[in-house]
N, C-alpha and C. Protein backbone atom coordinates (compact mmCIF):
# COMPACT_ATOMS: atom_id res chain seq x y z
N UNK A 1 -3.32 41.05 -38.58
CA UNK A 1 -3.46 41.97 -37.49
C UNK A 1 -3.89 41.29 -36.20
N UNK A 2 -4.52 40.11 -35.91
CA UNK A 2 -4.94 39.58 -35.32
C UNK A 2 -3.61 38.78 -34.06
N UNK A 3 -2.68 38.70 -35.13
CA UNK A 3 -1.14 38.10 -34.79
C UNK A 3 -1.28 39.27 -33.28
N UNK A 4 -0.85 40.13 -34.00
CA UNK A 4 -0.53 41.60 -33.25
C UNK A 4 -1.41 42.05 -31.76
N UNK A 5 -2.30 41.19 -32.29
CA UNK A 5 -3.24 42.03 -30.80
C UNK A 5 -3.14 40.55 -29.55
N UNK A 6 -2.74 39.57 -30.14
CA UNK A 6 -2.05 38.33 -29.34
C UNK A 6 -1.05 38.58 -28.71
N UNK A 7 -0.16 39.14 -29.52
CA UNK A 7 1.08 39.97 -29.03
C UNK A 7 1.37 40.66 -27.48
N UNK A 8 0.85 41.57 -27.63
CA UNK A 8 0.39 42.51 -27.29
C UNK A 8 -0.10 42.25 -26.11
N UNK A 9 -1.09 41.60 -26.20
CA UNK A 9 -1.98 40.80 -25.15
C UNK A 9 -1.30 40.12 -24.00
N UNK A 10 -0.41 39.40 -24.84
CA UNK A 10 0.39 38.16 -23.96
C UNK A 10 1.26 39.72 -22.95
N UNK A 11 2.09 40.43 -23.74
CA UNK A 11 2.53 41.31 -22.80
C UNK A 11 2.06 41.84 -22.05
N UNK A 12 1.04 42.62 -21.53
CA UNK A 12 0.58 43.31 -21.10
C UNK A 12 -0.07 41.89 -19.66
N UNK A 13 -0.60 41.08 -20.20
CA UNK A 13 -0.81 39.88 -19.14
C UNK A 13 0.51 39.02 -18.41
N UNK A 14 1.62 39.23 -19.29
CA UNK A 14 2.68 38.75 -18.51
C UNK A 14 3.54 39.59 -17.85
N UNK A 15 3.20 40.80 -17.72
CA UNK A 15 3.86 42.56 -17.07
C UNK A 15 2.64 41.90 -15.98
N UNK A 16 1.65 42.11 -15.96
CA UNK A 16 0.52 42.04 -14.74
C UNK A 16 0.58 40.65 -13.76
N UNK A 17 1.32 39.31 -14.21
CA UNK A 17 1.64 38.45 -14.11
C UNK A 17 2.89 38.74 -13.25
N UNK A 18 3.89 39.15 -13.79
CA UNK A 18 5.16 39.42 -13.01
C UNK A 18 4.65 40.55 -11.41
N UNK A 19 3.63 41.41 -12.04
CA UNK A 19 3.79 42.28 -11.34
C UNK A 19 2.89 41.20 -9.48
N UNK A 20 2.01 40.98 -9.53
CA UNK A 20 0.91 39.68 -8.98
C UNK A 20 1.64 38.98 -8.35
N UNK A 21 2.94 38.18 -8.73
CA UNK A 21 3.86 37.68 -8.40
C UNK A 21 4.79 38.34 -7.36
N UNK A 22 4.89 39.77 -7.49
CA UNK A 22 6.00 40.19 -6.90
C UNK A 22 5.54 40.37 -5.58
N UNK A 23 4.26 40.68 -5.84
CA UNK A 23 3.56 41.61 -4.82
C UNK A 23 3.50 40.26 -3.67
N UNK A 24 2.74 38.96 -4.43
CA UNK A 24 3.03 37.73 -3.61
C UNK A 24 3.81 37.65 -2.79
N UNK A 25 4.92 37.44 -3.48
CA UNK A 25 6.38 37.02 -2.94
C UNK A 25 6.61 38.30 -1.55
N UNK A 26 6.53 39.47 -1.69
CA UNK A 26 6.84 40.73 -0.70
C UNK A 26 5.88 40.21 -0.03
N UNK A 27 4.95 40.02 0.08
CA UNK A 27 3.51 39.75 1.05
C UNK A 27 4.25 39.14 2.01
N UNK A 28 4.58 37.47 1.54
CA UNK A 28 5.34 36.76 1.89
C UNK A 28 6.35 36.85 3.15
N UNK A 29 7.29 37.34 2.55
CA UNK A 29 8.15 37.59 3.31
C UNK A 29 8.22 38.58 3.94
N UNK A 30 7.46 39.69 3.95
CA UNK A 30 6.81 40.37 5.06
C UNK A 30 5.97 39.72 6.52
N UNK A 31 5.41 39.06 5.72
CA UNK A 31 4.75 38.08 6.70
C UNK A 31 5.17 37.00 7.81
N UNK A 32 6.32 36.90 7.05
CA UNK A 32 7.95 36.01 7.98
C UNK A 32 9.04 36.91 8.44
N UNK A 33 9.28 37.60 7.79
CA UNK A 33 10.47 38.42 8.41
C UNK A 33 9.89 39.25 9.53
N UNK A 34 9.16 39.94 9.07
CA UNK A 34 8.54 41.02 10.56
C UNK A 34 8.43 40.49 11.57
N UNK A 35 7.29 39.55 11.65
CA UNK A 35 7.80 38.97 12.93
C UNK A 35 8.75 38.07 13.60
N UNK A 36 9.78 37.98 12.61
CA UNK A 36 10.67 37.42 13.19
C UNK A 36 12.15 38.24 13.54
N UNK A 37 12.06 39.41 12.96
CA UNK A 37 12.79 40.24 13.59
C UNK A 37 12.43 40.83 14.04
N UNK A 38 11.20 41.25 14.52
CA UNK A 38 10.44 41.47 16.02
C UNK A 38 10.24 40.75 16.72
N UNK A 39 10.69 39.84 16.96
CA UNK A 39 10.47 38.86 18.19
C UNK A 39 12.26 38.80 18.35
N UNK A 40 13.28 38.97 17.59
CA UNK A 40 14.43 38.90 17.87
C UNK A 40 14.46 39.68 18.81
N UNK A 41 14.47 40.83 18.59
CA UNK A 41 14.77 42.45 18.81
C UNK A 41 14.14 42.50 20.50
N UNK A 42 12.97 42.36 20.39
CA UNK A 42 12.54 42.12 21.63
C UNK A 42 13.02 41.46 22.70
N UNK A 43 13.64 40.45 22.17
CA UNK A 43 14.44 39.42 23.02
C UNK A 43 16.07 39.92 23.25
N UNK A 44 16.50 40.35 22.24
CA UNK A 44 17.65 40.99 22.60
C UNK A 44 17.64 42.43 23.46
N UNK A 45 16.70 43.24 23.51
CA UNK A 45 16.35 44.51 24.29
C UNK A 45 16.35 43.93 25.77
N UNK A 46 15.36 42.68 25.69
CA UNK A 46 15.05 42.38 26.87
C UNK A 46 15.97 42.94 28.43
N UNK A 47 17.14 42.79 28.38
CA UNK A 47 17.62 43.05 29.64
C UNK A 47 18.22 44.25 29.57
N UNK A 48 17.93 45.20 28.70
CA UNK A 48 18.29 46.15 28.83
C UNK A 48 17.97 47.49 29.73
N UNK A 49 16.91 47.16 30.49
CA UNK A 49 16.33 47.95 31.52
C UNK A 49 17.12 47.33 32.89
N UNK A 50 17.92 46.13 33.15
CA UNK A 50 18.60 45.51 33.80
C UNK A 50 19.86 45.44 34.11
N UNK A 51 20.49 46.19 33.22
CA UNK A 51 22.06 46.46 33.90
C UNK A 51 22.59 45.97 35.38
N UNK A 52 21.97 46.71 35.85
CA UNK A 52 22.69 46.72 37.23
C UNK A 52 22.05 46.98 38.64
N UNK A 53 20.85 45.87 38.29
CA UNK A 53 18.90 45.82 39.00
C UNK A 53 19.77 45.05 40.33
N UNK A 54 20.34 44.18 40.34
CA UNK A 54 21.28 43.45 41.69
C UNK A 54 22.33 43.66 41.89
N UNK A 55 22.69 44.24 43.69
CA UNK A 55 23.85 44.65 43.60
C UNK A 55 24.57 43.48 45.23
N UNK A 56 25.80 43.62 45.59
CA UNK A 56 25.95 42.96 46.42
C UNK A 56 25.87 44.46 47.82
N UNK A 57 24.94 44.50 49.00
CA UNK A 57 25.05 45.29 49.71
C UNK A 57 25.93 45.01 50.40
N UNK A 58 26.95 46.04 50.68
CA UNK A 58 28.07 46.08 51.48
C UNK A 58 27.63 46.76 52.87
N UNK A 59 26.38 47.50 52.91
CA UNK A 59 25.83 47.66 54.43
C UNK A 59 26.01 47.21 55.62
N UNK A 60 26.05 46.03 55.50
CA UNK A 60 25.64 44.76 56.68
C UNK A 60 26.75 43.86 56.90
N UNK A 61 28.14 44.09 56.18
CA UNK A 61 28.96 43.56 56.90
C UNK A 61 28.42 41.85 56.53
N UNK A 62 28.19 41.37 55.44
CA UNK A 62 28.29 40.22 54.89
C UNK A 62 29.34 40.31 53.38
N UNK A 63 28.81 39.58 52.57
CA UNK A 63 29.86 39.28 51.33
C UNK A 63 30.90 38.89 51.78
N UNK A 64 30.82 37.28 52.68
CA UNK A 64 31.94 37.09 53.81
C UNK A 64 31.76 35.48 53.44
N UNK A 65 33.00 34.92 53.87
CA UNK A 65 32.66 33.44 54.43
C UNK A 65 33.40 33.08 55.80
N UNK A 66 32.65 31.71 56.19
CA UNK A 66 33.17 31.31 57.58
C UNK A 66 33.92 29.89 57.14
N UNK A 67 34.70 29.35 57.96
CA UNK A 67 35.04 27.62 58.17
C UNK A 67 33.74 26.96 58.71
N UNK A 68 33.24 26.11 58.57
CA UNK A 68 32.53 25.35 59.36
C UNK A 68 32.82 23.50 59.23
N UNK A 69 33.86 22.94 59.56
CA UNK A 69 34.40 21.68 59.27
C UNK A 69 34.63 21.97 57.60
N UNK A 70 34.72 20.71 57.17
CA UNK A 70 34.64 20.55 55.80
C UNK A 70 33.72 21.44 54.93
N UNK A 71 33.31 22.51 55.28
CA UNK A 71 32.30 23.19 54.76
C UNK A 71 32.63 24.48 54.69
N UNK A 72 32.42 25.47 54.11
CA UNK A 72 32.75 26.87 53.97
C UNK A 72 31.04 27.43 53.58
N UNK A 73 30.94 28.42 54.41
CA UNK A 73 29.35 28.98 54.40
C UNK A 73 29.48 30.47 53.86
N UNK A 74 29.16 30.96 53.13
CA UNK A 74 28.79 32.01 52.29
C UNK A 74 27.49 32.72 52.45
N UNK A 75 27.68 33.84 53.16
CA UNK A 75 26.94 35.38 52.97
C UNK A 75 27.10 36.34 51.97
N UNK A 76 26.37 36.41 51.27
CA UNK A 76 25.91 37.28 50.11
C UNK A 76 24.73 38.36 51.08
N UNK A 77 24.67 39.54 50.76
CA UNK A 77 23.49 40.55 50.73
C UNK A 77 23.41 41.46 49.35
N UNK A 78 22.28 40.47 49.06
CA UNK A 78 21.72 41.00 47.19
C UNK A 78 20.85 42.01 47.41
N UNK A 79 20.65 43.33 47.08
CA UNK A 79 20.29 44.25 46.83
C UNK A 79 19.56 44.46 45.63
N UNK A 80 18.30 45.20 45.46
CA UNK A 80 17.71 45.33 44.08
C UNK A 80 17.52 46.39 43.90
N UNK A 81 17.47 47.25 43.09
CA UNK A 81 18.01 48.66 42.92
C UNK A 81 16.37 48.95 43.04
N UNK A 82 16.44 50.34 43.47
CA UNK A 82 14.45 51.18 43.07
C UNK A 82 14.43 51.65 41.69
N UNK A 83 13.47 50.61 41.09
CA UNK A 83 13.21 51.10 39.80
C UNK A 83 11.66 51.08 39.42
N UNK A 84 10.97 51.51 38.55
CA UNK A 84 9.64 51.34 37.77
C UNK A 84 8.80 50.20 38.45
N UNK A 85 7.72 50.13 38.70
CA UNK A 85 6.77 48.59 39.12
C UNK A 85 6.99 47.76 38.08
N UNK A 86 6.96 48.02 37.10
CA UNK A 86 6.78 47.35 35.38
C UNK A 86 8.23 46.36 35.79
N UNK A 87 9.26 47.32 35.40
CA UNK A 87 10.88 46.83 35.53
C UNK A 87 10.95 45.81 36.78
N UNK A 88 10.48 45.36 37.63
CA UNK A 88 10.99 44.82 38.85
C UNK A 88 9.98 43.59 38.45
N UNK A 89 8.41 43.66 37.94
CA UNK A 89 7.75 42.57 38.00
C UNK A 89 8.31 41.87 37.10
N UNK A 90 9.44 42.00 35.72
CA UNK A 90 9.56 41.24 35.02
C UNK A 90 10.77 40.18 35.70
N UNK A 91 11.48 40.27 36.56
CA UNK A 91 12.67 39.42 37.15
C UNK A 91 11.82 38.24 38.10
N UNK A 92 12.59 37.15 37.64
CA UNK A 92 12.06 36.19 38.19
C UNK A 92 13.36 35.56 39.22
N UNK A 93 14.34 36.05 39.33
CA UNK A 93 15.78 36.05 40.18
C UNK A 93 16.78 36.05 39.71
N UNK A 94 17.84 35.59 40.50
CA UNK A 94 19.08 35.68 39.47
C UNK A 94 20.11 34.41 39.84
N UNK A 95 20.94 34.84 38.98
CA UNK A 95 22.16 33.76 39.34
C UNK A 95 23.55 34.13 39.87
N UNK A 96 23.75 33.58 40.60
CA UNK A 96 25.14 33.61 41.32
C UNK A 96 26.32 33.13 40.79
N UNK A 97 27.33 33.39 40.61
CA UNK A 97 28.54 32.51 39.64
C UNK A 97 29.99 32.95 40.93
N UNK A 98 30.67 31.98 41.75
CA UNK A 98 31.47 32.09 42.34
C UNK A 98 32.38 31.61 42.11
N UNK A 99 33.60 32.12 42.07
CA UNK A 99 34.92 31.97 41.45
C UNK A 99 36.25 32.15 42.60
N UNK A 100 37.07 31.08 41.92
CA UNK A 100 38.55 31.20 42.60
C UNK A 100 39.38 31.02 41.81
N UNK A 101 40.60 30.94 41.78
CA UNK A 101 41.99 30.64 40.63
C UNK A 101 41.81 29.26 40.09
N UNK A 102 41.06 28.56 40.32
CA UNK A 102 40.91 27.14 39.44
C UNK A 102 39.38 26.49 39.25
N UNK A 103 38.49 27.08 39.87
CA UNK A 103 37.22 26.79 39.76
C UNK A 103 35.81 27.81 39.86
N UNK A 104 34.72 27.14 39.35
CA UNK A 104 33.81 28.38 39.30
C UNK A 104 32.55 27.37 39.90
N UNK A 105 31.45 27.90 40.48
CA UNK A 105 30.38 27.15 40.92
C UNK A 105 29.38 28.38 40.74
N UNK A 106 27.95 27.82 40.24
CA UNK A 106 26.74 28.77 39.40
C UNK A 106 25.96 28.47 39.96
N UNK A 107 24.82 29.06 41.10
CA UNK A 107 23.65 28.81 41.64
C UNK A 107 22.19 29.97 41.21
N UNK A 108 21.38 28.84 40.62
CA UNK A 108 20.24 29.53 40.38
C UNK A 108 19.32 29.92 41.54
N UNK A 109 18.96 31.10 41.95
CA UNK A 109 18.35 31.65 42.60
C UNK A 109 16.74 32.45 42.18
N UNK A 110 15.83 31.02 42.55
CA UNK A 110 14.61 32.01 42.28
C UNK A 110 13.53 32.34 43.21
N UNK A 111 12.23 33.17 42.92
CA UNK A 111 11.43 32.87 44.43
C UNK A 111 10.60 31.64 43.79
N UNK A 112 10.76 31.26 45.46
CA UNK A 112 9.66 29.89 45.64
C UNK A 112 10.56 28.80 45.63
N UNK A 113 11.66 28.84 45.01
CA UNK A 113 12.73 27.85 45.67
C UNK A 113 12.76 26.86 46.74
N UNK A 114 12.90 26.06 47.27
CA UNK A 114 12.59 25.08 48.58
C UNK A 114 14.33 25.56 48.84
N UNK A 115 14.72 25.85 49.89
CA UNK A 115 15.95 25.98 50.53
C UNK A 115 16.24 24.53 50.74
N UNK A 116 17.64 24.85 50.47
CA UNK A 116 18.30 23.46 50.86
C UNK A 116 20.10 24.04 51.79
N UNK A 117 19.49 23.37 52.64
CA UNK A 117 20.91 23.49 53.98
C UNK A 117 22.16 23.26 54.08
N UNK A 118 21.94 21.42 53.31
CA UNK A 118 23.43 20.95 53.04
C UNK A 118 24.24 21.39 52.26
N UNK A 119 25.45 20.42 51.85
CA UNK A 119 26.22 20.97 51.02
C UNK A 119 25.68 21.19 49.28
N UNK A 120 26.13 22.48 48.97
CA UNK A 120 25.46 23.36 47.27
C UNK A 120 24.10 23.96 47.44
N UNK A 121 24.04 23.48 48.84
CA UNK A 121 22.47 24.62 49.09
C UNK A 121 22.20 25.89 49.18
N UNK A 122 21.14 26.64 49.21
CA UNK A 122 21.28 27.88 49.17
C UNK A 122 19.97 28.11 50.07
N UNK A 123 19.57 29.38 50.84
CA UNK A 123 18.85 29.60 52.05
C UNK A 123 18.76 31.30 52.16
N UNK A 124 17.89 31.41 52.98
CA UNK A 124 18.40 32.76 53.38
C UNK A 124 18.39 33.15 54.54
N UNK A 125 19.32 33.62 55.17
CA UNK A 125 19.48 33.93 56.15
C UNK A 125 18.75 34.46 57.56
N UNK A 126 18.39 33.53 58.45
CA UNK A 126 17.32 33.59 59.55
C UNK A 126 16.49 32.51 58.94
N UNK A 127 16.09 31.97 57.77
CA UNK A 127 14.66 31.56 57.35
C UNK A 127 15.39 30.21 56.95
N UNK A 128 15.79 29.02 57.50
CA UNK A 128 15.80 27.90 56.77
C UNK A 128 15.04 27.22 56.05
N UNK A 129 14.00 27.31 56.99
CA UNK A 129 12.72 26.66 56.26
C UNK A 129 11.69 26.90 54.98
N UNK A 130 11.90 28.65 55.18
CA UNK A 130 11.31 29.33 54.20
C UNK A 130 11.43 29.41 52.95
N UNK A 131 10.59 29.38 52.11
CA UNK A 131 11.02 29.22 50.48
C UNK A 131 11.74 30.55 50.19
N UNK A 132 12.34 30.90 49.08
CA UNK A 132 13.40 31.99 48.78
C UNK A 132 12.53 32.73 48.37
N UNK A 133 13.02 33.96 48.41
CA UNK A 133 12.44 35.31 47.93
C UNK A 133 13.40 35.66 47.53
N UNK A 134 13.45 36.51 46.00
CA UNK A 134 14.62 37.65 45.79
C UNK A 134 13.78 38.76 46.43
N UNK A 135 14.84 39.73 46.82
CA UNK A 135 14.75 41.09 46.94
C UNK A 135 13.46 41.95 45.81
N UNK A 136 12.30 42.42 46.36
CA UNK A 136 11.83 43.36 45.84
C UNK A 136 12.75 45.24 45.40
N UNK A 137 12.65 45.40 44.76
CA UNK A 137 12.84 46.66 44.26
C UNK A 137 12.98 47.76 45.31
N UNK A 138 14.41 47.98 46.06
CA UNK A 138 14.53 48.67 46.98
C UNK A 138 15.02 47.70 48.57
N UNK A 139 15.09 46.79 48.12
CA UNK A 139 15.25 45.80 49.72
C UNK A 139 16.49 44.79 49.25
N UNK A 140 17.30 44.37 50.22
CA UNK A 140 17.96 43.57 50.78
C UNK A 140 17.74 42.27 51.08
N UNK A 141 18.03 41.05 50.90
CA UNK A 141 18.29 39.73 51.47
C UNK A 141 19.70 39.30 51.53
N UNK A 142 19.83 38.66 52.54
CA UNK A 142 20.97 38.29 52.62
C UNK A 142 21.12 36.37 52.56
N UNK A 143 21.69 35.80 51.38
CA UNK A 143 21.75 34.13 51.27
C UNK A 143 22.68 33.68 51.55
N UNK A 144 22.49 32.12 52.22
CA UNK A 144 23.78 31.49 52.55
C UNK A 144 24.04 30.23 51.86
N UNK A 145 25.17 30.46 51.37
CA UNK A 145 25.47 28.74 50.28
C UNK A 145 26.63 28.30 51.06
N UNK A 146 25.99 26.86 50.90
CA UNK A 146 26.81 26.12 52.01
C UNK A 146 28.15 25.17 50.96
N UNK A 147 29.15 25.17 51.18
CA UNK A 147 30.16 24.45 49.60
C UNK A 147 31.00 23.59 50.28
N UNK A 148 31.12 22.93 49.46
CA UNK A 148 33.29 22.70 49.97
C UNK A 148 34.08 23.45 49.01
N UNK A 149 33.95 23.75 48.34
CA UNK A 149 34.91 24.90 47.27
C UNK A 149 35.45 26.30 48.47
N UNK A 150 36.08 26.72 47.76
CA UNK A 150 36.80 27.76 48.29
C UNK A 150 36.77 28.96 47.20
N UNK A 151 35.84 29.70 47.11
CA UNK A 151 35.80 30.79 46.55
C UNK A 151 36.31 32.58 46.68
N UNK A 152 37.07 33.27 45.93
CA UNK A 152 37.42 34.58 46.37
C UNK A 152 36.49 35.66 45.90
N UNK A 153 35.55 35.29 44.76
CA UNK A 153 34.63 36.15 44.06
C UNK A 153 33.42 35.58 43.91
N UNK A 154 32.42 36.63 43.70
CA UNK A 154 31.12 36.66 43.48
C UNK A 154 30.67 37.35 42.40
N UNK A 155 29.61 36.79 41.10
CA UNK A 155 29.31 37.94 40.35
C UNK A 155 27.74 37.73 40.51
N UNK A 156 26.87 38.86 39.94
CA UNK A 156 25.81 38.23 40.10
C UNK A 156 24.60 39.00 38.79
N UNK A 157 23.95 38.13 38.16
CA UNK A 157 23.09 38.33 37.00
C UNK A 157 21.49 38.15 37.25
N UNK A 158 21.12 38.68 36.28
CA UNK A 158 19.36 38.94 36.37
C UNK A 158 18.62 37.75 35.89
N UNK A 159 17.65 37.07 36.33
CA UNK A 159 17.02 36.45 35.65
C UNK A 159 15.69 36.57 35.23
N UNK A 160 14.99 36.63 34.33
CA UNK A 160 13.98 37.18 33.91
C UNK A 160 12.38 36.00 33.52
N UNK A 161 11.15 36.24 33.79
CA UNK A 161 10.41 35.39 33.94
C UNK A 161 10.09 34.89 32.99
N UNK A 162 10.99 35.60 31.61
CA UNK A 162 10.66 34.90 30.29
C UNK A 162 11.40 33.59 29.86
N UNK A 163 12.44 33.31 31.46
CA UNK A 163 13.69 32.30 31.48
C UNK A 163 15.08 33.14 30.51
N UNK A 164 14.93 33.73 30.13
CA UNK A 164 16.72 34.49 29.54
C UNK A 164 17.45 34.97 31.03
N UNK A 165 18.41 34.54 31.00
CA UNK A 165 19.59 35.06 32.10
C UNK A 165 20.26 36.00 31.37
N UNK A 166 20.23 37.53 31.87
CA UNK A 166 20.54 38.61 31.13
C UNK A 166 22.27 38.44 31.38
N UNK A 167 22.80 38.35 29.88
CA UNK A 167 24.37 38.09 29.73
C UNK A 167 25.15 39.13 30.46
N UNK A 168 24.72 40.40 30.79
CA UNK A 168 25.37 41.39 31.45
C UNK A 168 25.52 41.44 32.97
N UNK A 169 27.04 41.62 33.68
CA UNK A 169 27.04 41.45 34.85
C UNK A 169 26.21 42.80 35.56
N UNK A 170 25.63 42.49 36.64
CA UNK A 170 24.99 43.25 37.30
C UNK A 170 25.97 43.85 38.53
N UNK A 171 26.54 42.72 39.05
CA UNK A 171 27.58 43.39 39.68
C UNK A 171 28.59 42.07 40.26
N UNK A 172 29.63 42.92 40.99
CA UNK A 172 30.93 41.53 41.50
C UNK A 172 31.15 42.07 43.16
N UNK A 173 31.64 41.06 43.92
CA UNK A 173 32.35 41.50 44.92
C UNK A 173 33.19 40.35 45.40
N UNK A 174 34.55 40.97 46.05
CA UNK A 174 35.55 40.39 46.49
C UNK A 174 35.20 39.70 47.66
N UNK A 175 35.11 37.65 47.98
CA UNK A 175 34.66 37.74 49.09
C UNK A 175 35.94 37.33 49.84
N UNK A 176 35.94 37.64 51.41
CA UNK A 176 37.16 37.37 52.44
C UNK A 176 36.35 36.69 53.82
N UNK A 177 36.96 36.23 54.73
CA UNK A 177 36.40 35.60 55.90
C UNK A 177 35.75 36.54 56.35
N UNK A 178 34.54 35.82 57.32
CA UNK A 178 34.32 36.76 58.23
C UNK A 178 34.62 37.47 59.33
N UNK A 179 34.45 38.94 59.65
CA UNK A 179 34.99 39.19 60.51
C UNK A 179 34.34 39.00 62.09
């Protein structure tokens, strides 16, 4: 009888054993997965309050370029839509991507930037000297990039202070000389 209660024993300790184990293992990977598909998720949401936070203002009679010798000068007026205090403090600027039938040129635009004049520089308009500002939430700037490229389009994207450049266009415009 003694056999029997060994038996017995061992089961009941290797059911509590399995069970100890399982619970481990779930602990576990609770402990890794959660936050790691919460930190995904978060990061993928991220620009989702951002759609379409920069726009090109057509107000002012820019979204233009001029000749200037070997140089072609580019007016943009970036617009930032009125949204939430929260929503606007998280953008840290954006990027510019200009396009023609055979080439594309990408300028990062943030505040505090040092302007640069020459050629691939970027500035803003009236303020050479001045470091860049994007547009606060509800306001206008207007930037000038100085190229030798020849561009017909403009698109333009969010950039956010966590460094992600939100993949979604915010907006495009057709550019033509100035008038």
């Amino acid at each position: 009888m003694t056999g029997q209660k060994k038996k017995g024993l061992s089961a009941v300790i290797a059911t509590v054993g399995l069970l100890l184990m399982t619970i481990v293992a779930v602990t576990i990977l609770i402990a890794f997965i959660v936050p790691f598909v919460r930190n995904n998720l978060d990061e993928s949401t991220a620009c989702l309050d951002y759609g379409e936070y920069f726009f090109f203002n057509e107000k002012f009679n820019f979204n233009c370029y001029e000749i200037g010798g070997t140089q072609k000068v580019y007016y943009l007026s970036v617009g930032a839509k009125t949204v939430e205090n929260s929503t606007g403090k998280e953008v840290e600027g954006f990027k510019l991507v200009f396009y023609s039938n055979d080439m594309s040129s990408t300028k990062d635009v943030t505040t505090g930037d040092s302007p640069v004049t020459f050629n691939g520089g970027i500035y803003m308009l009236n303020n050479e000297t001045e470091t860049i500002k994007i547009p606060n939430p509800g306001e206008t700037r207007t930037y000038v990039y100085n190229t030798t490229g020849v561009f017909s389009e403009a698109e333009v994207y969010v950039k956010l202070k966590s460094g992600k450049v939100c993949s979604d266009l915010s907006d495009s415009v057709i550019i033509g000389r100035c008038s």
